[in-house]
PDB file of N, CA and C in Angstrom:
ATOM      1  N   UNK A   1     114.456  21.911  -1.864  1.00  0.00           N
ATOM      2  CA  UNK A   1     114.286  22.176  -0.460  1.00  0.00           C
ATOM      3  C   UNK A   1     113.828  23.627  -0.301  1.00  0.00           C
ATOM      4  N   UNK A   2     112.745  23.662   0.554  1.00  0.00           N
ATOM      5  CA  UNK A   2     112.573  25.265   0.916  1.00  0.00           C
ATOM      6  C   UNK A   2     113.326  26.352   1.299  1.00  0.00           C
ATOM      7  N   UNK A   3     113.149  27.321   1.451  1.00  0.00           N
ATOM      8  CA  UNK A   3     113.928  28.574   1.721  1.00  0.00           C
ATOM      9  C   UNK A   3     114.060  28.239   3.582  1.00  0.00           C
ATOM     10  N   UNK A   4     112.895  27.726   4.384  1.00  0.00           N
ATOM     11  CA  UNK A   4     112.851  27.929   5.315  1.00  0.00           C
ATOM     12  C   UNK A   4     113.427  26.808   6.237  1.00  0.00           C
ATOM     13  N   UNK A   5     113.763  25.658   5.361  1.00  0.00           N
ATOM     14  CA  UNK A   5     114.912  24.500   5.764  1.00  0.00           C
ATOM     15  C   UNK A   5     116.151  24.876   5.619  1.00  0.00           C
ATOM     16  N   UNK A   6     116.128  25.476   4.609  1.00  0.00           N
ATOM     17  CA  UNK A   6     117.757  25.871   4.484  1.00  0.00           C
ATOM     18  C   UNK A   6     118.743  26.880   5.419  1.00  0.00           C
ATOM     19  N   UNK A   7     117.206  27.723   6.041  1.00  0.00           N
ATOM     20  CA  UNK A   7     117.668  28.959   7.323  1.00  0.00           C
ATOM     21  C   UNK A   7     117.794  27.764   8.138  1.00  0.00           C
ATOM     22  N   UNK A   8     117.098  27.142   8.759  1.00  0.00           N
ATOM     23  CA  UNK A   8     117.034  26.007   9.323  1.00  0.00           C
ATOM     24  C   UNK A   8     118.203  25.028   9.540  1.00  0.00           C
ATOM     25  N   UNK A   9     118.736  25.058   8.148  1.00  0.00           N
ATOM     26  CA  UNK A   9     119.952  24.040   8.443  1.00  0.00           C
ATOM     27  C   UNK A   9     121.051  24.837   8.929  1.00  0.00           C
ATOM     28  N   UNK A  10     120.933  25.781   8.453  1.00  0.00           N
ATOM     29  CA  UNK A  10     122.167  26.890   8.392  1.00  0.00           C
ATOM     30  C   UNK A  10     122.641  27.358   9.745  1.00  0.00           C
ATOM     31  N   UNK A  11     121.161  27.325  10.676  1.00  0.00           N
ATOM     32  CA  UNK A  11     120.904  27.822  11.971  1.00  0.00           C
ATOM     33  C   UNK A  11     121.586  26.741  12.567  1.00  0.00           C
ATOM     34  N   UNK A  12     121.414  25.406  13.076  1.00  0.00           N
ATOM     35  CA  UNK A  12     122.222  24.095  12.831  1.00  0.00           C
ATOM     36  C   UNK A  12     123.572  24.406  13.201  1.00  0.00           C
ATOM     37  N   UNK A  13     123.759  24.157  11.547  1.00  0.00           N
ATOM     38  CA  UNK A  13     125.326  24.804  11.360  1.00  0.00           C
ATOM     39  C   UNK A  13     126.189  25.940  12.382  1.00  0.00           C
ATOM     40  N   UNK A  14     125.770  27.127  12.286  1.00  0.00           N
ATOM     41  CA  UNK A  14     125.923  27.987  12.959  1.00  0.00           C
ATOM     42  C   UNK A  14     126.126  27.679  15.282  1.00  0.00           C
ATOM     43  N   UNK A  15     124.804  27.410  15.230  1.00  0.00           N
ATOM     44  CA  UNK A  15     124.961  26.941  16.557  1.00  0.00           C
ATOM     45  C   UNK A  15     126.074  25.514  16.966  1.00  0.00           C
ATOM     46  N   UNK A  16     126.264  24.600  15.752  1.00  0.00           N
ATOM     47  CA  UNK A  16     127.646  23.817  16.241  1.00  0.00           C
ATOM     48  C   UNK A  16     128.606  24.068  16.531  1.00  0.00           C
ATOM     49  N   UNK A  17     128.744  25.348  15.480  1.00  0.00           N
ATOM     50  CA  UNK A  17     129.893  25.775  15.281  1.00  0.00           C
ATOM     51  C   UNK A  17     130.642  26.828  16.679  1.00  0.00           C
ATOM     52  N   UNK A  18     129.629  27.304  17.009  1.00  0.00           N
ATOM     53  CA  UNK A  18     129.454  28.341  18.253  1.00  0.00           C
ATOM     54  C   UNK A  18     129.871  27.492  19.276  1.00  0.00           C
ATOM     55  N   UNK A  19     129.367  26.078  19.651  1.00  0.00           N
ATOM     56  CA  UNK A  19     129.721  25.347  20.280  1.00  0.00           C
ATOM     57  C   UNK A  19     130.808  24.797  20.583  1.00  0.00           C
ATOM     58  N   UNK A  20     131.582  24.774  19.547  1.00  0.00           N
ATOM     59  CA  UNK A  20     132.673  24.189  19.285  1.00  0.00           C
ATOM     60  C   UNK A  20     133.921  25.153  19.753  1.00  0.00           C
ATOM     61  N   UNK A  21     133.319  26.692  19.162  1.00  0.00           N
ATOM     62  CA  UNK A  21     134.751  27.283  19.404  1.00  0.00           C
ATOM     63  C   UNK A  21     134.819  27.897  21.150  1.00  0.00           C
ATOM     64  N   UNK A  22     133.209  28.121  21.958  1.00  0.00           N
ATOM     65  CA  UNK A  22     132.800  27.747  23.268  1.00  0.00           C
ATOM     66  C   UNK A  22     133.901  26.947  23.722  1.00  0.00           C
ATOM     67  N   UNK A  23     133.750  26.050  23.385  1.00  0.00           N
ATOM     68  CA  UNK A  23     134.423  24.529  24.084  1.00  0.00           C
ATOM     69  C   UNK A  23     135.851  24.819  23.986  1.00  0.00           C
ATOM     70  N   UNK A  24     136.673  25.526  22.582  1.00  0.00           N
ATOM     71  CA  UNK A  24     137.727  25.577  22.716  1.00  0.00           C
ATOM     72  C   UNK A  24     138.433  27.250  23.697  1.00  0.00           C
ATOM     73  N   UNK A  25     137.828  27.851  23.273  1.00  0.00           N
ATOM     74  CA  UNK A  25     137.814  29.036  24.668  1.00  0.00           C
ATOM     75  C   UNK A  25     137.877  28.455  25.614  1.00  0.00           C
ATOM     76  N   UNK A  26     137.028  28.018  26.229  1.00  0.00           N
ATOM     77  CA  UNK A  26     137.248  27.130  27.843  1.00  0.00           C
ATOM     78  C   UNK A  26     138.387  26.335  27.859  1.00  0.00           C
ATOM     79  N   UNK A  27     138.951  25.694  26.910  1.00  0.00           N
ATOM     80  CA  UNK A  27     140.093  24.814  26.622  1.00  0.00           C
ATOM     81  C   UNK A  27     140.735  26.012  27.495  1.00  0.00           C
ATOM     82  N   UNK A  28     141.456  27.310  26.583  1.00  0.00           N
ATOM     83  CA  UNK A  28     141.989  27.690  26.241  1.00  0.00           C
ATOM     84  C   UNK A  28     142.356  29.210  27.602  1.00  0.00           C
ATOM     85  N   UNK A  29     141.429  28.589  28.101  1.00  0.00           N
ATOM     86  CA  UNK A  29     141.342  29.800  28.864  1.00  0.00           C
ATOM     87  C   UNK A  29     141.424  28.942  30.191  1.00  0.00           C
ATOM     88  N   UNK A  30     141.414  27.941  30.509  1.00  0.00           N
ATOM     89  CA  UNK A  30     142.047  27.100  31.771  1.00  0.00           C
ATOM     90  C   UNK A  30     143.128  26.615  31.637  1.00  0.00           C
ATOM     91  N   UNK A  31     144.046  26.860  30.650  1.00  0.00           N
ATOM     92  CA  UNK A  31     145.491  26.782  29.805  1.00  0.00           C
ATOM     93  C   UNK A  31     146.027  28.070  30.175  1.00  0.00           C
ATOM     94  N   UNK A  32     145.458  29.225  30.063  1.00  0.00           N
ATOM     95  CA  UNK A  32     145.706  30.470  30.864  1.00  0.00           C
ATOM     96  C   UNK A  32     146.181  31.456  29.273  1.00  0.00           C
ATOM     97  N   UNK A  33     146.212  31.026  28.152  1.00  0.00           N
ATOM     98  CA  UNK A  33     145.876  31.359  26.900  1.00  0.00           C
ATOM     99  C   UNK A  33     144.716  32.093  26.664  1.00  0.00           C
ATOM    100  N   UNK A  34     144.936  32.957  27.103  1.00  0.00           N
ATOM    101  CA  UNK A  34     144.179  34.548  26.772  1.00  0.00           C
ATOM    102  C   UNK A  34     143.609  34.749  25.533  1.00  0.00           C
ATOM    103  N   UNK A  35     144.896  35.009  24.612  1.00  0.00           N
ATOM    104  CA  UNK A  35     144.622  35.598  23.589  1.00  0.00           C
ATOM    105  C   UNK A  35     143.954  34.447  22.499  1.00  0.00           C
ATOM    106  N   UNK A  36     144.204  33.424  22.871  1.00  0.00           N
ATOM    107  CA  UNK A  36     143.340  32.186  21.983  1.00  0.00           C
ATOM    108  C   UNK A  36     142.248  31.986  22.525  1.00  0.00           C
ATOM    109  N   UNK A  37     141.953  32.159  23.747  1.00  0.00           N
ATOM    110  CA  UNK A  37     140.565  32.336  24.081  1.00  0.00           C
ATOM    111  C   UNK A  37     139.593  33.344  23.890  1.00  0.00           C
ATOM    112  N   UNK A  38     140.417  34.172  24.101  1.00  0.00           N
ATOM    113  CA  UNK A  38     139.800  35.023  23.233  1.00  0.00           C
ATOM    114  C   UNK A  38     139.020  35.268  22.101  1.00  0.00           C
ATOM    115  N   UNK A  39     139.764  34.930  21.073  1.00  0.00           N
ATOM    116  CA  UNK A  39     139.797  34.810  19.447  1.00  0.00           C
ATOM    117  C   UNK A  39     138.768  33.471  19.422  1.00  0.00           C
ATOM    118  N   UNK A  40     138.809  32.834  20.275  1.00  0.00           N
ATOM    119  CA  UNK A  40     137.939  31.558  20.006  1.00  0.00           C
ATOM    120  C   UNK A  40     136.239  32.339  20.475  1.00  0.00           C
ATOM    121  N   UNK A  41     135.969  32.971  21.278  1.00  0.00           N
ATOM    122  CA  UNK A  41     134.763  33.559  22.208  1.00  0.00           C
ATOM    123  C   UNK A  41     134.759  34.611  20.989  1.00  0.00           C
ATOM    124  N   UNK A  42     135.673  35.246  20.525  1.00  0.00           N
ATOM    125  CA  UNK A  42     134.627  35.962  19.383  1.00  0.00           C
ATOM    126  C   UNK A  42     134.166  35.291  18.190  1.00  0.00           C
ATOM    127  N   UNK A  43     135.172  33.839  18.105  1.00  0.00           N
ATOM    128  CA  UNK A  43     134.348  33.370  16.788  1.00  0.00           C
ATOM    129  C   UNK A  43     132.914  32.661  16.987  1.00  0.00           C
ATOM    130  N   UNK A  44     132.878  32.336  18.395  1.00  0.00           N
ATOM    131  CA  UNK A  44     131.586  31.565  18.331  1.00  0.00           C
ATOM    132  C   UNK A  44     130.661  32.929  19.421  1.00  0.00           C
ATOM    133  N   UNK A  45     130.849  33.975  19.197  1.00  0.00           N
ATOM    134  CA  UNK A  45     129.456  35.055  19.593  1.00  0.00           C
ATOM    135  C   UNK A  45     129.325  35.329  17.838  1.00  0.00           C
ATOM    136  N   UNK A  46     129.978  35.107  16.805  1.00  0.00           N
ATOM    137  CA  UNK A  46     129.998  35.608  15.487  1.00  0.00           C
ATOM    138  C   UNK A  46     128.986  34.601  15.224  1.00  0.00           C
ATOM    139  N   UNK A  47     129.456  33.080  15.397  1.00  0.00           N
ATOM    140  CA  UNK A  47     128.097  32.373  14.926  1.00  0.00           C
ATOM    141  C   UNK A  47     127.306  31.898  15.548  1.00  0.00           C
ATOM    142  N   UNK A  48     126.789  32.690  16.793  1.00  0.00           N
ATOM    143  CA  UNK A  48     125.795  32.706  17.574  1.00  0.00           C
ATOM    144  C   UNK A  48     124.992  34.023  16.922  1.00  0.00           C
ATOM    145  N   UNK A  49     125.466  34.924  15.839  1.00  0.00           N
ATOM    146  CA  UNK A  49     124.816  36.035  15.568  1.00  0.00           C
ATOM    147  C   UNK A  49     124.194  35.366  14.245  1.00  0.00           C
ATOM    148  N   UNK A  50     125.042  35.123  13.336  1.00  0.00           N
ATOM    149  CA  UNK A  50     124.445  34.034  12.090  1.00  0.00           C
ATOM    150  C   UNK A  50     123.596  33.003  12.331  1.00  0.00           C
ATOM    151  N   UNK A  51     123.810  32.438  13.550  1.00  0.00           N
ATOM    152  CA  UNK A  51     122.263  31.548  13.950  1.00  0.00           C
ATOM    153  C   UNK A  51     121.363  31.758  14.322  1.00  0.00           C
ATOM    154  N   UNK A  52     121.146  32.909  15.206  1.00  0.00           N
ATOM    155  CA  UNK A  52     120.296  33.893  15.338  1.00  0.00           C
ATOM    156  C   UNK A  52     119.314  34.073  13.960  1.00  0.00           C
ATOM    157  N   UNK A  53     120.174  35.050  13.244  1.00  0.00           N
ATOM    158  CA  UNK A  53     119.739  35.277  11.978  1.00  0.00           C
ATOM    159  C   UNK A  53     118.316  34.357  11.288  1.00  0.00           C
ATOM    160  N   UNK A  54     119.573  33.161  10.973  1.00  0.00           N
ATOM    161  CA  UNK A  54     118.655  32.110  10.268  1.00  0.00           C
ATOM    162  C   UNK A  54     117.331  31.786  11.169  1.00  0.00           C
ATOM    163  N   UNK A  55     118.128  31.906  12.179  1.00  0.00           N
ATOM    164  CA  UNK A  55     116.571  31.299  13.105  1.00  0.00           C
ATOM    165  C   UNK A  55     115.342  32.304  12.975  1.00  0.00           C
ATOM    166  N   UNK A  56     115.798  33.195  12.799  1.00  0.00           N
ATOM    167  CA  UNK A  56     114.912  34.508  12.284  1.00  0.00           C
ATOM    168  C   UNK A  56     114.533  34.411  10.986  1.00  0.00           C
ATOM    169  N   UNK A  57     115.389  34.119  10.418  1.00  0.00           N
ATOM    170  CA  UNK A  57     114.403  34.174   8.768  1.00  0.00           C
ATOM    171  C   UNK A  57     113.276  32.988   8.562  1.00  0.00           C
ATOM    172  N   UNK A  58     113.939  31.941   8.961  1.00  0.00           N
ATOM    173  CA  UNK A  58     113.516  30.304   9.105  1.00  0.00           C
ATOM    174  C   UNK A  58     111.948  30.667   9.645  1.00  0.00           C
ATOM    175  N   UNK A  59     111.960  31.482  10.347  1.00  0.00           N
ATOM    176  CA  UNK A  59     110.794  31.976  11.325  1.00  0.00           C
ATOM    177  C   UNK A  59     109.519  32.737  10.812  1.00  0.00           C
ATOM    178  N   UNK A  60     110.368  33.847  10.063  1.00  0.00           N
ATOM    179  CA  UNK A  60     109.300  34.863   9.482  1.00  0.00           C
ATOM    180  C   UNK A  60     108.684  33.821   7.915  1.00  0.00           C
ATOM    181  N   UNK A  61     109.746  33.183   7.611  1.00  0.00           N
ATOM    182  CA  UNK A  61     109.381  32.475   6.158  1.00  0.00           C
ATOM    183  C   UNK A  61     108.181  31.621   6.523  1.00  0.00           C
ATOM    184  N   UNK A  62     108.616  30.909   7.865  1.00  0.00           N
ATOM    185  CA  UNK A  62     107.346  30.108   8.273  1.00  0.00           C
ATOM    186  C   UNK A  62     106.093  30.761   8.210  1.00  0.00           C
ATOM    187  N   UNK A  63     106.010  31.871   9.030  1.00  0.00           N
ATOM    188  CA  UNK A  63     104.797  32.767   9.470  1.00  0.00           C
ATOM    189  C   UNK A  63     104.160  33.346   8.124  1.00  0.00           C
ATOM    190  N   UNK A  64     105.025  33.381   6.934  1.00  0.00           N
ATOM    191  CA  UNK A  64     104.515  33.885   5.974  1.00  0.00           C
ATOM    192  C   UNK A  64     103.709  32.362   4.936  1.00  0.00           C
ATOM    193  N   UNK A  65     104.212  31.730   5.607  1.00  0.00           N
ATOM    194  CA  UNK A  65     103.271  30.450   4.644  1.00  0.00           C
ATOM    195  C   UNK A  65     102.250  30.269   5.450  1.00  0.00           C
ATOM    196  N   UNK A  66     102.395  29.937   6.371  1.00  0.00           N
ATOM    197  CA  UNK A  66     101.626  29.435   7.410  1.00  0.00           C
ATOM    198  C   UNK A  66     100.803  30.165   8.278  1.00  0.00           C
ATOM    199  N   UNK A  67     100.863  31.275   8.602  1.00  0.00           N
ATOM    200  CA  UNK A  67     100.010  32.570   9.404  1.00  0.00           C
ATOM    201  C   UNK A  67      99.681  33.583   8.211  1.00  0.00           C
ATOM    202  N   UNK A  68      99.240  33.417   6.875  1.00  0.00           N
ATOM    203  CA  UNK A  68      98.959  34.562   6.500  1.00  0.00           C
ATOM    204  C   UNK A  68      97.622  34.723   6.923  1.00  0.00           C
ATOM    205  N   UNK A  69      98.031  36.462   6.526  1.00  0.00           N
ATOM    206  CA  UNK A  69      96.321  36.639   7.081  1.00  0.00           C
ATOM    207  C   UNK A  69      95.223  36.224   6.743  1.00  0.00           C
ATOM    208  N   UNK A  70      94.512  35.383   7.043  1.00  0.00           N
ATOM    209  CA  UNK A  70      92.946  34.645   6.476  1.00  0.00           C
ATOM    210  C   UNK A  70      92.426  35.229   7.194  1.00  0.00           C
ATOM    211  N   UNK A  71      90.653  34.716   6.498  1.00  0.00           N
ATOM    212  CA  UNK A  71      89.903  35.370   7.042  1.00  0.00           C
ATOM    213  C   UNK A  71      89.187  34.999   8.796  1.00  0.00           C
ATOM    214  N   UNK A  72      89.308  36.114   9.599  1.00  0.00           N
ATOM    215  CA  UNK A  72      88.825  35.412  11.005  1.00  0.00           C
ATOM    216  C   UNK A  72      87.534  34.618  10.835  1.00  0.00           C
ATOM    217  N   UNK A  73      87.291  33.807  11.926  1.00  0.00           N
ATOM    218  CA  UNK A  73      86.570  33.332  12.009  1.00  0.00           C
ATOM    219  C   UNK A  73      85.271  33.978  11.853  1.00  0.00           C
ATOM    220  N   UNK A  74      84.795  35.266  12.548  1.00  0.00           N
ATOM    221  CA  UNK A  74      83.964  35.618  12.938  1.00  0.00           C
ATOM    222  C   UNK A  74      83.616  36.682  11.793  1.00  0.00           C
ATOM    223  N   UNK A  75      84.741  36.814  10.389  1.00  0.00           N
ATOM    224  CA  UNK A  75      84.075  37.461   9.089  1.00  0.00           C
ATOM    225  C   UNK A  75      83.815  36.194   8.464  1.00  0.00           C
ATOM    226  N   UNK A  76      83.813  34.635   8.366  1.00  0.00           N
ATOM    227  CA  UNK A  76      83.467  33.778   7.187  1.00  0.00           C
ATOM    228  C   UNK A  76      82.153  33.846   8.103  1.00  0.00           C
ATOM    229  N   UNK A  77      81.977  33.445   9.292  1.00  0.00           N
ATOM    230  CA  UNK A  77      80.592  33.170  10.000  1.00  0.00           C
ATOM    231  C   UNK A  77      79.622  34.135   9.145  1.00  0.00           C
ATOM    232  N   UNK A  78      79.860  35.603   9.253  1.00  0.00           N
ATOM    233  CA  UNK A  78      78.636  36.276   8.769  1.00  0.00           C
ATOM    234  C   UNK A  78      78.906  36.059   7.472  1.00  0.00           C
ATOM    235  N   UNK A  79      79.568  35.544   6.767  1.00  0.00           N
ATOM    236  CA  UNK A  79      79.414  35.475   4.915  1.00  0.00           C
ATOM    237  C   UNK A  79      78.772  34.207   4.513  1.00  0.00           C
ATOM    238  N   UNK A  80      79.139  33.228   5.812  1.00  0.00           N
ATOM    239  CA  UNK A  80      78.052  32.247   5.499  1.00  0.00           C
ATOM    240  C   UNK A  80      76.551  32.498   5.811  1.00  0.00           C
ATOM    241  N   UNK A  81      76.505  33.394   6.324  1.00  0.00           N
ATOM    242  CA  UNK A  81      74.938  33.597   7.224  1.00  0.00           C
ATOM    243  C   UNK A  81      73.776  34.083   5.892  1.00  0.00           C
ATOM    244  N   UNK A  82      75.364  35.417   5.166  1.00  0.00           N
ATOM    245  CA  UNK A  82      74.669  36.246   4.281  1.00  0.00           C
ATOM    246  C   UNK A  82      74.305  35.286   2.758  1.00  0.00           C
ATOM    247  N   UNK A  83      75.049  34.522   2.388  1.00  0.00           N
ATOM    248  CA  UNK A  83      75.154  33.299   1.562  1.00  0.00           C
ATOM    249  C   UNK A  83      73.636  32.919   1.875  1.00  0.00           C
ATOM    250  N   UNK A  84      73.445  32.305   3.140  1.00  0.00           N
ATOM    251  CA  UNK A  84      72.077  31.152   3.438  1.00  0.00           C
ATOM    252  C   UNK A  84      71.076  32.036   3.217  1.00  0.00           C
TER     253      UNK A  84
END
């Protein structure tokens, strides 16, 4: 598997997980449980930062397969011209 699936999955991962501890903060915090809501809202801004991440690497890895620099259009045009 590529480098840029694996940011990919990871990113995934990360954003469920964010979700999850979201969901339990809100639990936790209409329970009137502060300090577990708390602790829950920093674990999922933690893997809202790790998904971030991946989504960033996942990104640049892409751009580096896929956007490298070739040649513009308008330098092959004159190399074909100079060719004919």
């Amino acid at each position: 598997m590529s480098k840029t699936w694996e940011h990919y999955q990871e990113a995934v991962r990360h954003h469920e997980r964010a979700a999850y501890h979201y969901k339990e903060a809100t639990k936790y915090d209409a329970a009137e449980e502060h300090e577990k809501a708390a602790h829950h809202a920093y674990l999922a801004q933690g893997h809202n930062q790790d998904a971030t991440h991946h989504d960033t690497e996942a990104a640049r890895l892409h751009a580096e397969r896929f956007d490298s620099p070739s040649t513009p259009a308008s330098e092959q045009g004159a190399k074909e011209k100079s060719v004919a």
